[in-house]
C-alpha atoms as a PDB file:
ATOM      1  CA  UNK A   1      95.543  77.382 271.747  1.00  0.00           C
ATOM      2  CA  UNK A   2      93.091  79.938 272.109  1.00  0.00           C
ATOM      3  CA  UNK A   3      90.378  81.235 274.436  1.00  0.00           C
ATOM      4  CA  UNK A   4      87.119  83.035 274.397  1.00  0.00           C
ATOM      5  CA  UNK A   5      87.312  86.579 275.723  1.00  0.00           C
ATOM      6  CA  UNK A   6      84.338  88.050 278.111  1.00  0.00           C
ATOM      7  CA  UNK A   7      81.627  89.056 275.939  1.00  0.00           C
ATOM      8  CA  UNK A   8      81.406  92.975 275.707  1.00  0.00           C
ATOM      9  CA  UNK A   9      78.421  93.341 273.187  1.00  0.00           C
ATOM     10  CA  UNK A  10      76.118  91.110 271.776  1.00  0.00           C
ATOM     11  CA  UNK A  11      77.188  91.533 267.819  1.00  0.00           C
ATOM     12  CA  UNK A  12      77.389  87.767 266.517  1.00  0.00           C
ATOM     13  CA  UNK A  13      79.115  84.870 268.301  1.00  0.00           C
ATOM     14  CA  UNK A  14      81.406  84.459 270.373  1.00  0.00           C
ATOM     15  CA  UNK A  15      85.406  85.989 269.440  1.00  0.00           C
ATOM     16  CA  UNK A  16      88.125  83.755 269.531  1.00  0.00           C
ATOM     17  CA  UNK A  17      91.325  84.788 270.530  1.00  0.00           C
ATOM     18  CA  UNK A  18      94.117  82.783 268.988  1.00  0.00           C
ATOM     19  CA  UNK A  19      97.661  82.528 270.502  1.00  0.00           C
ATOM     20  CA  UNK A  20     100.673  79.762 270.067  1.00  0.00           C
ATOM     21  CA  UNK A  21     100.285  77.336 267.540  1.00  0.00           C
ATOM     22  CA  UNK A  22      96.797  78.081 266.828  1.00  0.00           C
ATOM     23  CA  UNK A  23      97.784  81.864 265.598  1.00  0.00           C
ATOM     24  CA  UNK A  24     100.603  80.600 263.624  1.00  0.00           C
ATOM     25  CA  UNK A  25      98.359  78.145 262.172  1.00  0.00           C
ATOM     26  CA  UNK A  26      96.203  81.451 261.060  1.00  0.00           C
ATOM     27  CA  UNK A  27      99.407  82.759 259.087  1.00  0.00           C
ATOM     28  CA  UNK A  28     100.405  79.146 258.006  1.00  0.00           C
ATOM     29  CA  UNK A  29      96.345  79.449 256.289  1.00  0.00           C
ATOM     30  CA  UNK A  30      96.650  82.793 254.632  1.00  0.00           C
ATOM     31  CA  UNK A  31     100.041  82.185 253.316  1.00  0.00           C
ATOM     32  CA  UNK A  32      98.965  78.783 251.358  1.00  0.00           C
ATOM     33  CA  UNK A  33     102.148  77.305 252.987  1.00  0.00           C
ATOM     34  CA  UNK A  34     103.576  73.822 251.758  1.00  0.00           C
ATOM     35  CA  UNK A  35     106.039  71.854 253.471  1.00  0.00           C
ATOM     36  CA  UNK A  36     108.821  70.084 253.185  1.00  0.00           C
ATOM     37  CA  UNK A  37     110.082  74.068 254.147  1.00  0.00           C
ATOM     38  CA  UNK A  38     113.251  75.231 255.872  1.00  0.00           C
ATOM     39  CA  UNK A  39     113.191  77.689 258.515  1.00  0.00           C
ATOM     40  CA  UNK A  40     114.586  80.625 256.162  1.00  0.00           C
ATOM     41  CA  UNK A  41     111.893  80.191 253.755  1.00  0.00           C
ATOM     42  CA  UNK A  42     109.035  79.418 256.457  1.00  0.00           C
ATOM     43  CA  UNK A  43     110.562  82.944 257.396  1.00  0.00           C
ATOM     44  CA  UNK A  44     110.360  84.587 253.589  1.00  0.00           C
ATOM     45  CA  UNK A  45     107.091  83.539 252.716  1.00  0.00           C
ATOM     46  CA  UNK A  46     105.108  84.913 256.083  1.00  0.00           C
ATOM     47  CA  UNK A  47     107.145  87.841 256.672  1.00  0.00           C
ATOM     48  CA  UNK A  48     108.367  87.076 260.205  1.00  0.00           C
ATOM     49  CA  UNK A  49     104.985  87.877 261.766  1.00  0.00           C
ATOM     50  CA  UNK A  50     104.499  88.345 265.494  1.00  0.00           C
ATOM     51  CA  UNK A  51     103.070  85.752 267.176  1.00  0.00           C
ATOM     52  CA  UNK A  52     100.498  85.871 270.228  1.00  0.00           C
ATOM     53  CA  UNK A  53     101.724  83.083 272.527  1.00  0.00           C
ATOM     54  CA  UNK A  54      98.947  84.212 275.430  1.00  0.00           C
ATOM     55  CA  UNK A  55      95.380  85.067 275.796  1.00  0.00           C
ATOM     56  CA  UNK A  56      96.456  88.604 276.810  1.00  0.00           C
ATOM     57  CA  UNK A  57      98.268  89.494 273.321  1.00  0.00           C
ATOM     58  CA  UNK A  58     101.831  89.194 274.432  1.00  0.00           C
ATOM     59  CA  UNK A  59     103.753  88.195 271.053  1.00  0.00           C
ATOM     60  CA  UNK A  60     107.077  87.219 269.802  1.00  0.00           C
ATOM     61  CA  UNK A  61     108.476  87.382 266.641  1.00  0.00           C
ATOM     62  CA  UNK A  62     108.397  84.117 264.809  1.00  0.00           C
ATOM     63  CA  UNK A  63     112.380  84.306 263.684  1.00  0.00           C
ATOM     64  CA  UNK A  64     112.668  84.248 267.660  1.00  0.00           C
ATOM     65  CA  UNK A  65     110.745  80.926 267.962  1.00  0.00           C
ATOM     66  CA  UNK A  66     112.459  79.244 264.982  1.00  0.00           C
ATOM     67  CA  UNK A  67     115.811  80.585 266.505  1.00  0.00           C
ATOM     68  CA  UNK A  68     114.740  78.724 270.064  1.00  0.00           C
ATOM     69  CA  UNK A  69     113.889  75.327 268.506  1.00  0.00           C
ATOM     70  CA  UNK A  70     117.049  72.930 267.396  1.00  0.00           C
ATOM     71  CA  UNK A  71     115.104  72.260 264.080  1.00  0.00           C
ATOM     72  CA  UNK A  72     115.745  74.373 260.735  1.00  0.00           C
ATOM     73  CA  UNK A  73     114.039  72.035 257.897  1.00  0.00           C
ATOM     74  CA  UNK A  74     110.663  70.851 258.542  1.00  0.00           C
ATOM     75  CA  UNK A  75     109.241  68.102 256.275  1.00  0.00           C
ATOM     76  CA  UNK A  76     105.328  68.343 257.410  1.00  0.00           C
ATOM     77  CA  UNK A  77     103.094  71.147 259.109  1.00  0.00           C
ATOM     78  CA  UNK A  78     102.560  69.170 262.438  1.00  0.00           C
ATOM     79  CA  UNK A  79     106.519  68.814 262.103  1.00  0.00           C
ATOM     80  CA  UNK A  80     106.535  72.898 262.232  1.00  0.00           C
ATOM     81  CA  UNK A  81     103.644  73.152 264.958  1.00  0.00           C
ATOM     82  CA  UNK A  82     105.324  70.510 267.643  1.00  0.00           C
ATOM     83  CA  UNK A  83     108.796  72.060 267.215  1.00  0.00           C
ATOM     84  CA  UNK A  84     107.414  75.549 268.349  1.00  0.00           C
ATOM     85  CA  UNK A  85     104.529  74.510 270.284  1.00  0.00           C
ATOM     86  CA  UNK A  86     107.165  73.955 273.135  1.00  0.00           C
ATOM     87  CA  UNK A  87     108.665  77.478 272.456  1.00  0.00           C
ATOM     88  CA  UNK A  88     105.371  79.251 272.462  1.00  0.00           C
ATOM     89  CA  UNK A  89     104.630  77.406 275.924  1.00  0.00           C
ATOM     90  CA  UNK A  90     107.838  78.380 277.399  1.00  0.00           C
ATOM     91  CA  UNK A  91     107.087  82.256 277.058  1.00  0.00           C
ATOM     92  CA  UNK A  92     103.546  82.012 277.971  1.00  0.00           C
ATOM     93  CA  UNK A  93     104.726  80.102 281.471  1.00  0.00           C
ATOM     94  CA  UNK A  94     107.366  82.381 281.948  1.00  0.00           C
ATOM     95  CA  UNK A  95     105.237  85.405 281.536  1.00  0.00           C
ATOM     96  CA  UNK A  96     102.743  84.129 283.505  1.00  0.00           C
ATOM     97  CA  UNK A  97     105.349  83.809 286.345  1.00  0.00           C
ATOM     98  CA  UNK A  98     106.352  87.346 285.912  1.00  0.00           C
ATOM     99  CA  UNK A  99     104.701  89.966 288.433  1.00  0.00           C
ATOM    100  CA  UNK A 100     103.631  91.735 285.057  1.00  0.00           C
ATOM    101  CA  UNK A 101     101.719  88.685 284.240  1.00  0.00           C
ATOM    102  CA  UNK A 102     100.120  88.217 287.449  1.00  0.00           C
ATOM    103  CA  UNK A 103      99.469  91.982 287.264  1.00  0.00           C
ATOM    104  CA  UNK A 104      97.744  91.104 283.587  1.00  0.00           C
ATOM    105  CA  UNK A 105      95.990  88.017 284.882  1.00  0.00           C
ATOM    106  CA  UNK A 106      93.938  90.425 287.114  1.00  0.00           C
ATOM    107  CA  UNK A 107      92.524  92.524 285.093  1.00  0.00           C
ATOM    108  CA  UNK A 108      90.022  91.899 282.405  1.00  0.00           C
ATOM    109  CA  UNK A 109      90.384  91.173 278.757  1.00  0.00           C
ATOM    110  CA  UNK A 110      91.257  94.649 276.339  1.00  0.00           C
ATOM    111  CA  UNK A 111      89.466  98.022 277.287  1.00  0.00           C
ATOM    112  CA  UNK A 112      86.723  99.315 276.037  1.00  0.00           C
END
C-alpha cells in the first residue's frame, strides 16, 4: 500500500509514502532477493528491517511479521507478500483503533 502525503513544496512530483507490502517490496528490490527462501534467510539477507505498515510511519520489525504468519519457507515472492500482507493489515487496523491512532489520524502528515 501506500499513499500520497499533502504536498508541502513544489520540488518535483508528488512523494509516495510506502507502508505494508509495498515497503517490503522496496527492501525485497534493493536486496536482489530470489525465492524459493525460508524465513531465516529472508531474515539474513535484508537485515530484519523495520517495516512501515501505515501512512503515518508506524513500523514493525520484519522478524515480528514472519513470527505472526504460520509460514517459514516461501517458494515465490507473491507467496512472501500474501503471507504478511494479512500481518501488516492487522497492526495498521489495530492502531488505527487505538486512541493514539485516532489522535495521529488528526493531525497532518510529518512537521515541517
Amino acid at each position: 500500500m501506500g499513499v500520497r502525503p499533502p504536498p508541502q513544496r513544489d520540488d518535483g512530483g508528488p512523494e509516495i509514502v510506502a507502508f505494508g507490502i509495498a515497503a517490503l517490496d522496496e527492501h525485497l528490490e534493493r536486496a536482489d532477493v530470489t525465492f524459493p527462501m525460508a524465513s531465516d534467510e529472508l531474515l539474513e539477507t535484508l537485515g530484519d528491517p523495520s517495516v512501515p505498515y501505515d501512512a503515518a510511519g508506524s513500523e514493525m520489525r520484519l522478524s515480528d511479521a514472519l513470527d505472526a504468519t504460520p509460514h517459514s519457507t516461501f517458494e515465490t515472492r507473491q507467496e512472501c507478500m500474501n503471507a504478511l500482507h494479512p500481518v501488516f493489515e492487522e497492526r495498521r487496523e489495530r492502531a488505527n483503533n487505538s486512541l493514539v491512532g485516532q489522535l495521529r489520524s488528526l493531525l497532518p502528515f510529518g512537521s515541517g
